[in-house]
PDB file of N, CA and C in Angstrom:
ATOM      1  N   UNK A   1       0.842  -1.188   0.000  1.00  0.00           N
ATOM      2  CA  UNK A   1       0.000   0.000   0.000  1.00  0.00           C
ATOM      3  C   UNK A   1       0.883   1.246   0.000  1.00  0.00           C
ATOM      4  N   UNK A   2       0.222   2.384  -0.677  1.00  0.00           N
ATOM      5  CA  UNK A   2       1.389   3.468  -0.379  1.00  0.00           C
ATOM      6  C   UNK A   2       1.169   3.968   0.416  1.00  0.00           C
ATOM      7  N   UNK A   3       2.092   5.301   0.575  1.00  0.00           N
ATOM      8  CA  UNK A   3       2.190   6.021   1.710  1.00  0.00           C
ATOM      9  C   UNK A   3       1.622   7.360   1.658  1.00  0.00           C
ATOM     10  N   UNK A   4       1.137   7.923   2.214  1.00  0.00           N
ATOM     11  CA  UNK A   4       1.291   9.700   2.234  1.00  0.00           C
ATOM     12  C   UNK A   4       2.303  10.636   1.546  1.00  0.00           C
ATOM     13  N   UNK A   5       2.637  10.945   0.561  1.00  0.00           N
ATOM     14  CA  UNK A   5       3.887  12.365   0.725  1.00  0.00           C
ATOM     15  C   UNK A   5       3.883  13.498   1.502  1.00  0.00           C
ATOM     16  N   UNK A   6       4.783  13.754   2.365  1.00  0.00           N
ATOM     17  CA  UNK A   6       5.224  14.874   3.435  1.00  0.00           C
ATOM     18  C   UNK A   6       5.236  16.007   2.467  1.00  0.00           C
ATOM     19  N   UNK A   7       4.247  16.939   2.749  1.00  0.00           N
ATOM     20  CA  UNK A   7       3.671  17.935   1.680  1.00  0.00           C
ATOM     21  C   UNK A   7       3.477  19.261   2.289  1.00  0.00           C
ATOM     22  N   UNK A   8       4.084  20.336   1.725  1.00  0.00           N
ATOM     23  CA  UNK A   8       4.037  21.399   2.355  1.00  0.00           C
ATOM     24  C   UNK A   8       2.379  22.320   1.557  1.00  0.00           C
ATOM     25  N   UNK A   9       1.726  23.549   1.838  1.00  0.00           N
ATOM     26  CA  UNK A   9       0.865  23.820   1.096  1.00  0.00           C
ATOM     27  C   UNK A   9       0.855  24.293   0.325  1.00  0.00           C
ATOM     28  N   UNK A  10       2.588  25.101   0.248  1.00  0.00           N
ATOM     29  CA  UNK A  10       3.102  25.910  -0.949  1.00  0.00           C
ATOM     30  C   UNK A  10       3.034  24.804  -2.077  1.00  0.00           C
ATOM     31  N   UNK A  11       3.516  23.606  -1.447  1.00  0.00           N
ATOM     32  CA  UNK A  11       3.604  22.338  -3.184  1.00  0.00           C
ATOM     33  C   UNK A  11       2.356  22.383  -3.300  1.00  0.00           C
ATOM     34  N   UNK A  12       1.191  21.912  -2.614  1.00  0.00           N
ATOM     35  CA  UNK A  12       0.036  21.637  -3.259  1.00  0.00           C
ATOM     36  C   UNK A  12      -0.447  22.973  -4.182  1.00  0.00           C
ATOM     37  N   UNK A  13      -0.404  23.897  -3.564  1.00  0.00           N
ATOM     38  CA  UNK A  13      -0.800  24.934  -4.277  1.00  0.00           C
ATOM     39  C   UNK A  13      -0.169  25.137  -5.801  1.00  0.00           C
ATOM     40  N   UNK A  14       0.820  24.564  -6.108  1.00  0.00           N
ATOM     41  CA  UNK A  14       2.082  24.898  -7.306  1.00  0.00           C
ATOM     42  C   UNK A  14       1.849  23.363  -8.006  1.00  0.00           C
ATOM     43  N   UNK A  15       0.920  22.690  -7.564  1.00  0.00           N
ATOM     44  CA  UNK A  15       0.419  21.373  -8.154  1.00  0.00           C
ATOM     45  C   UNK A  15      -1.460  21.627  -8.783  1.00  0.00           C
ATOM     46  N   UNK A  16      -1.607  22.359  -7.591  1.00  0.00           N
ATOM     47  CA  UNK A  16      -3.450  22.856  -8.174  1.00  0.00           C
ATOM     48  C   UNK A  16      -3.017  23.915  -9.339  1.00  0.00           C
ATOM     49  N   UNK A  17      -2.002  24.583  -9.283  1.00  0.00           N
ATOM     50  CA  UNK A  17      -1.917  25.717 -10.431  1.00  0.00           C
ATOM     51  C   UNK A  17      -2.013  24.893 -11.659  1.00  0.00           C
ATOM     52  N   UNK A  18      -1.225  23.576 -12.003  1.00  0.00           N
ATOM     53  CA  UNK A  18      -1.314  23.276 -13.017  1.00  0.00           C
ATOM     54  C   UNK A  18      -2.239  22.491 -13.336  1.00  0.00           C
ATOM     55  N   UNK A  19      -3.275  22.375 -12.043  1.00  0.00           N
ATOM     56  CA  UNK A  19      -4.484  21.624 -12.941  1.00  0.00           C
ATOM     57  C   UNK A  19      -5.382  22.668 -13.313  1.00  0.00           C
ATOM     58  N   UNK A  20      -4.985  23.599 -13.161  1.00  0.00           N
ATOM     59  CA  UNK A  20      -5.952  24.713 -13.817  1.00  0.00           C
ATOM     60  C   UNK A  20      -6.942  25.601 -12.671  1.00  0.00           C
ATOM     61  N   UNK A  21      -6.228  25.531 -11.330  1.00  0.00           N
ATOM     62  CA  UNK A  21      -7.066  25.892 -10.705  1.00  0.00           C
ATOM     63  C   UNK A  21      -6.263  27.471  -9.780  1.00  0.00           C
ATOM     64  N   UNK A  22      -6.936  28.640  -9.565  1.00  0.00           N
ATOM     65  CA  UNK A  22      -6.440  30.145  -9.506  1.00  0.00           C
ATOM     66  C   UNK A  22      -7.299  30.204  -7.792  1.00  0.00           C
ATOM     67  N   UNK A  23      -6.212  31.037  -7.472  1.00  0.00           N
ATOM     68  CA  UNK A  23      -6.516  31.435  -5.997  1.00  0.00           C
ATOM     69  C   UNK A  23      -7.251  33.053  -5.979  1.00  0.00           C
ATOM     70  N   UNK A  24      -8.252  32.425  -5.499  1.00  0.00           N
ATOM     71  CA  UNK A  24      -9.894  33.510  -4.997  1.00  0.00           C
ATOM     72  C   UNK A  24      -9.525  34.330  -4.139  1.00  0.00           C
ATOM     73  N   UNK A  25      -8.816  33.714  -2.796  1.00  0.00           N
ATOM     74  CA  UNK A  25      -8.481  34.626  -1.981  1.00  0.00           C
ATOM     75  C   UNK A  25      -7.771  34.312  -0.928  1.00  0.00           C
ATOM     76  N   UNK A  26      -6.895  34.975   0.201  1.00  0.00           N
ATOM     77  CA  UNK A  26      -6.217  34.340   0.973  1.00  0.00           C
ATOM     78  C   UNK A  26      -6.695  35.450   2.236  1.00  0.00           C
ATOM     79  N   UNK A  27      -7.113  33.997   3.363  1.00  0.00           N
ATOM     80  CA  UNK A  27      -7.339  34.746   4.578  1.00  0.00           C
ATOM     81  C   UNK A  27      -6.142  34.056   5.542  1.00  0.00           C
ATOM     82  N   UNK A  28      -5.388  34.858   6.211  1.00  0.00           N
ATOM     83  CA  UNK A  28      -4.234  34.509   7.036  1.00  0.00           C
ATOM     84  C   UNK A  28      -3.482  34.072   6.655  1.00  0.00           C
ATOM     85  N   UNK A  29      -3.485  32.633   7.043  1.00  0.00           N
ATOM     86  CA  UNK A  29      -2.374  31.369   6.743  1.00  0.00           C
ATOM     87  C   UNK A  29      -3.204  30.635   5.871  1.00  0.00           C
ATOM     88  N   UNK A  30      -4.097  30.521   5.351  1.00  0.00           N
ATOM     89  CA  UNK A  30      -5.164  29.782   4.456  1.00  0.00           C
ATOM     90  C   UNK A  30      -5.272  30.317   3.137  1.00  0.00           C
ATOM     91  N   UNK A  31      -5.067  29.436   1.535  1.00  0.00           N
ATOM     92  CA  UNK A  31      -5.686  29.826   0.524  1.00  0.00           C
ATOM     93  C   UNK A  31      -6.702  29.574  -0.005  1.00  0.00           C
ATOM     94  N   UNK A  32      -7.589  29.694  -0.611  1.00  0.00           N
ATOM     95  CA  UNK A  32      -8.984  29.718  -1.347  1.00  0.00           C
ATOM     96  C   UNK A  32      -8.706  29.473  -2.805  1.00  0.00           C
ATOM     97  N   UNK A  33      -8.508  27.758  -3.231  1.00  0.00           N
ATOM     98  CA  UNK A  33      -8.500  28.085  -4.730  1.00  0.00           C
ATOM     99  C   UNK A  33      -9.498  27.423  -5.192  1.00  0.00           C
ATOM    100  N   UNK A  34     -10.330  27.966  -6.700  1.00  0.00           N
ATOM    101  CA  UNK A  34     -11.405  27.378  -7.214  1.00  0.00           C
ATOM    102  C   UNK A  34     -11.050  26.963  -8.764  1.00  0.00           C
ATOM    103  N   UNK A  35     -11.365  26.345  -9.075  1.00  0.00           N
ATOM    104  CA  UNK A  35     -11.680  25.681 -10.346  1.00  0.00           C
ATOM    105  C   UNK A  35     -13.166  24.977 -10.782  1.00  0.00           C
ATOM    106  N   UNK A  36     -14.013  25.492 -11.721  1.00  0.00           N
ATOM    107  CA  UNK A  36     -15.283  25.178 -12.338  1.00  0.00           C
ATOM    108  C   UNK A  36     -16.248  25.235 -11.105  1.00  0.00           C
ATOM    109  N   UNK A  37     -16.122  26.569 -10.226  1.00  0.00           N
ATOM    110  CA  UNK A  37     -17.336  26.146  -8.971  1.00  0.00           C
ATOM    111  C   UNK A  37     -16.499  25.435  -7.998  1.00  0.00           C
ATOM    112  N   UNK A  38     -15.477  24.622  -8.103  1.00  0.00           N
ATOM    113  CA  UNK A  38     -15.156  23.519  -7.061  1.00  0.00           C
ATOM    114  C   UNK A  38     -14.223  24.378  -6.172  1.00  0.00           C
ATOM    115  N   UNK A  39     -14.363  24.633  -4.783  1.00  0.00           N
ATOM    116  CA  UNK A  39     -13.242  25.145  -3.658  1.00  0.00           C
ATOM    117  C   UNK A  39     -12.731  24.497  -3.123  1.00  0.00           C
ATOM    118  N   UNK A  40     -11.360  25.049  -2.734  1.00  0.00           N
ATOM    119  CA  UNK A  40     -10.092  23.903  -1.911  1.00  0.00           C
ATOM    120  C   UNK A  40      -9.797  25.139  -1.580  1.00  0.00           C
ATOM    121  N   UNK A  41      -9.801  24.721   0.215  1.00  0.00           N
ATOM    122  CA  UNK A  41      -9.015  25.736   1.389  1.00  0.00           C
ATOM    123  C   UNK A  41      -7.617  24.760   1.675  1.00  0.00           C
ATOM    124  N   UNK A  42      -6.448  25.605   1.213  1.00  0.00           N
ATOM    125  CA  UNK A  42      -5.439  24.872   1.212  1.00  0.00           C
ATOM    126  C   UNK A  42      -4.296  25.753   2.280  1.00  0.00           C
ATOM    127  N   UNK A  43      -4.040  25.050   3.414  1.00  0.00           N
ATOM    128  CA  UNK A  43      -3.587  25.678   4.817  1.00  0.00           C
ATOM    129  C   UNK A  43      -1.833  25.990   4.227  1.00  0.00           C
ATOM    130  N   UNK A  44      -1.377  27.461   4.470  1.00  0.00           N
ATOM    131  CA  UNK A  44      -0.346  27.662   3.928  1.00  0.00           C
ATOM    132  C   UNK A  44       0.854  27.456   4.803  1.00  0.00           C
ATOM    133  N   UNK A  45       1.059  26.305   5.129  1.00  0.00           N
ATOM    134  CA  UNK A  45       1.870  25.883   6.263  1.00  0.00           C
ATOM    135  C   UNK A  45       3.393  25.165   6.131  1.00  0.00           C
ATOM    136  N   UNK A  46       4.543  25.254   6.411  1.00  0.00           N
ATOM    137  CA  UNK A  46       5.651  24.155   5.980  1.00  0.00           C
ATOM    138  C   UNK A  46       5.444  22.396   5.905  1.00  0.00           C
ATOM    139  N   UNK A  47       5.017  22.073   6.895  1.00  0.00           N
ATOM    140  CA  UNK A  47       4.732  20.795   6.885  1.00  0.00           C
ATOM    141  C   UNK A  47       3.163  20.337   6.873  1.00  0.00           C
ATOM    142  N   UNK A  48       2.130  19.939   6.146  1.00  0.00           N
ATOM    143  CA  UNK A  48       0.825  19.456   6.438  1.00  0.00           C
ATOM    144  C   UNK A  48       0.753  18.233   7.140  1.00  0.00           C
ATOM    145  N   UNK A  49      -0.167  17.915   8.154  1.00  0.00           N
ATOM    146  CA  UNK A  49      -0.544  16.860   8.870  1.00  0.00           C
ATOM    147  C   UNK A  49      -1.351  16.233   7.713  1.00  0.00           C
ATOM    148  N   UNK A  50      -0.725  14.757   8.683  1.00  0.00           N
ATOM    149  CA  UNK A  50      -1.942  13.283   7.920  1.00  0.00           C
ATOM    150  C   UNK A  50      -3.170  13.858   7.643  1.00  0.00           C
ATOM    151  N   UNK A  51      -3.722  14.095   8.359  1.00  0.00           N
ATOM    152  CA  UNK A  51      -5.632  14.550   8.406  1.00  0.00           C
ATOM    153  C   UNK A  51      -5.833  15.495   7.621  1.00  0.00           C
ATOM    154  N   UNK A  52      -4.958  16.317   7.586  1.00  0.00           N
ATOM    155  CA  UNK A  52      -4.775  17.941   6.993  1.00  0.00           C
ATOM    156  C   UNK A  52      -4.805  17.393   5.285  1.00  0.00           C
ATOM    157  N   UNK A  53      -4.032  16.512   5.371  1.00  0.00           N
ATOM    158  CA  UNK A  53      -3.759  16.258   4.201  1.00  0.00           C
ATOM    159  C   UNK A  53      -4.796  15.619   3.435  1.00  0.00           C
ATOM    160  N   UNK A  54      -5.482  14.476   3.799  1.00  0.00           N
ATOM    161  CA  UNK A  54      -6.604  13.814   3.429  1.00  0.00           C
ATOM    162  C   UNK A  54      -7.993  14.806   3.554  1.00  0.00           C
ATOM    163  N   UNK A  55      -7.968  15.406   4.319  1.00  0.00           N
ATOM    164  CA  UNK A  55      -8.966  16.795   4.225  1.00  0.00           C
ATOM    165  C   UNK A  55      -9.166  17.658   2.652  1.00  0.00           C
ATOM    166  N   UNK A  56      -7.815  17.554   2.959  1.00  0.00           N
ATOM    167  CA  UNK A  56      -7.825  18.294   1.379  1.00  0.00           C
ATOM    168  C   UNK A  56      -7.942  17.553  -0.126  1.00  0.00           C
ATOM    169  N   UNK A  57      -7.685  16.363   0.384  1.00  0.00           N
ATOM    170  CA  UNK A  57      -7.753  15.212  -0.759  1.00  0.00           C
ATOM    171  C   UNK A  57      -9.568  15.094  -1.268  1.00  0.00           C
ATOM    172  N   UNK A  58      -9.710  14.719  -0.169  1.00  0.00           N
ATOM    173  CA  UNK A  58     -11.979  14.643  -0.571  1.00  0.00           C
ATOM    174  C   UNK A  58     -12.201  16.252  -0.645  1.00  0.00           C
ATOM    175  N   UNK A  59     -11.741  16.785  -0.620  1.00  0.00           N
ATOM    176  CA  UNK A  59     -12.169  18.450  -1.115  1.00  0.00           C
ATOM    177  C   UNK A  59     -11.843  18.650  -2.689  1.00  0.00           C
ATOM    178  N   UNK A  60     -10.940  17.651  -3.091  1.00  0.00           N
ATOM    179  CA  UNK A  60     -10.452  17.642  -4.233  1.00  0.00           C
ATOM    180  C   UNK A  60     -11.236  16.600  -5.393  1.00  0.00           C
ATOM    181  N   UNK A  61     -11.735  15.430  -4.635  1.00  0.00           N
ATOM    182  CA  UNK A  61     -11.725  14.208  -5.406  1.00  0.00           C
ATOM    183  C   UNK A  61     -13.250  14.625  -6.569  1.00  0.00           C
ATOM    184  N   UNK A  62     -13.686  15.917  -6.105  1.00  0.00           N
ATOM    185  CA  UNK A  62     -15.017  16.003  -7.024  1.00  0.00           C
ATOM    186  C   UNK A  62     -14.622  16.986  -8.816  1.00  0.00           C
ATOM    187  N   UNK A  63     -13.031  17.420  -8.330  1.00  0.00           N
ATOM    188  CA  UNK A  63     -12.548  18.042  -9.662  1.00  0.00           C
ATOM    189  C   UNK A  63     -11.358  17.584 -10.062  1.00  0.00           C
ATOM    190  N   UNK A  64     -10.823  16.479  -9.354  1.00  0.00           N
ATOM    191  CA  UNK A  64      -9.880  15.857 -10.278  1.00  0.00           C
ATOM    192  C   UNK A  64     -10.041  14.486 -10.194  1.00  0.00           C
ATOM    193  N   UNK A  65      -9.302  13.999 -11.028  1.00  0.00           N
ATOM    194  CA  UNK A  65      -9.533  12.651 -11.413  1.00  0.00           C
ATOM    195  C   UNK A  65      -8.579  11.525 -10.105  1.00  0.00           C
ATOM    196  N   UNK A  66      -8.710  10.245  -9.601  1.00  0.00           N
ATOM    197  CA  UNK A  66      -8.267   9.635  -8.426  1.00  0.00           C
ATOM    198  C   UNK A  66      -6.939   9.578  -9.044  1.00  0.00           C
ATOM    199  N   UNK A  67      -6.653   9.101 -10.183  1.00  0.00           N
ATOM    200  CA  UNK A  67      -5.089   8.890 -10.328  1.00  0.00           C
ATOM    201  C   UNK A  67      -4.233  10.109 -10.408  1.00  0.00           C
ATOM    202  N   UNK A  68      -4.959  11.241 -10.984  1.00  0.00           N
ATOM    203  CA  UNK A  68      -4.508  12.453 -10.756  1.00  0.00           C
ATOM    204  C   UNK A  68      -4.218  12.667  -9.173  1.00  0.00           C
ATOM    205  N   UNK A  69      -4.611  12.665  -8.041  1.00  0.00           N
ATOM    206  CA  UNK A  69      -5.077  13.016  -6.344  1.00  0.00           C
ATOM    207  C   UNK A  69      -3.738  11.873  -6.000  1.00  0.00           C
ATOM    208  N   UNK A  70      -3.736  10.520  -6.566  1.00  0.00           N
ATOM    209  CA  UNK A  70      -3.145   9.315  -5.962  1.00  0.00           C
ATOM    210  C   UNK A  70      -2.079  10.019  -6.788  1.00  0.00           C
ATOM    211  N   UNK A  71      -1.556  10.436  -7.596  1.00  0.00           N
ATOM    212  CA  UNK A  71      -0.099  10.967  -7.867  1.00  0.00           C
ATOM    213  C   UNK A  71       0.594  11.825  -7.216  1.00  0.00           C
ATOM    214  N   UNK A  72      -0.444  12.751  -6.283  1.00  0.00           N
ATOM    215  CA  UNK A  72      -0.356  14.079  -5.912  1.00  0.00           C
ATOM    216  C   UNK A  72      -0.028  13.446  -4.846  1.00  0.00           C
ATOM    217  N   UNK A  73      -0.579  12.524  -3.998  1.00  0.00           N
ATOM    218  CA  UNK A  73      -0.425  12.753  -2.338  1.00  0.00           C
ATOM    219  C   UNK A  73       0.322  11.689  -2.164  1.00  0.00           C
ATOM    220  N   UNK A  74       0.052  10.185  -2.667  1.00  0.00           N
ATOM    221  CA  UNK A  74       0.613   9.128  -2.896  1.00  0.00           C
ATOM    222  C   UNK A  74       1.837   9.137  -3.345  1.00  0.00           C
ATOM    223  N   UNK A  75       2.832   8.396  -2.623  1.00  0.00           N
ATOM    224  CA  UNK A  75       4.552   7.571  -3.142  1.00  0.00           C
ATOM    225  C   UNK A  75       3.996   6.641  -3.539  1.00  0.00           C
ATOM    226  N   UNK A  76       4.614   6.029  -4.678  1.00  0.00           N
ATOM    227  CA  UNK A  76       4.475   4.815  -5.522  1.00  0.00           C
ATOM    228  C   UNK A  76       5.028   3.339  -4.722  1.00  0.00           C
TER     229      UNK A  76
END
């Protein structure tokens, strides 16, 4: 089974850019990015937690595709 990747929010964010998705707005330490209607609050932090991380994964799974998400968060 794989593992998690140790993921900061700056990468995810520089990974949603290239699926086509632009940041709405930033409150604090938190970004707001949308693509087609779909929102992802993505915590702008050095290291993301397990939970943190999978939080953001089902926030995701309704605008990208699973092997797309399983490339992103998933080690092979």
């Amino acid at each position: 089974m794989s593992k998690l990747k140790v993921l900061s929010g700056k990468s995810i964010i520089k990974m949603l850019r290239r699926f086509g998705f632009v940041i709405v707005d930033t409150r604090g330490s938190h970004v707001h990015m949308m693509l087609n209607g779909r929102k992802a609050t993505i915590p702008f932090h050095h290291e993301l937690r397990r939970k943190t991380l999978l939080d953001i994964y089902r926030q995701l799974e309704s605008s990208l595709t699973t092997a797309d998400l399983d490339e992103m968060f998933y080690t092979k």
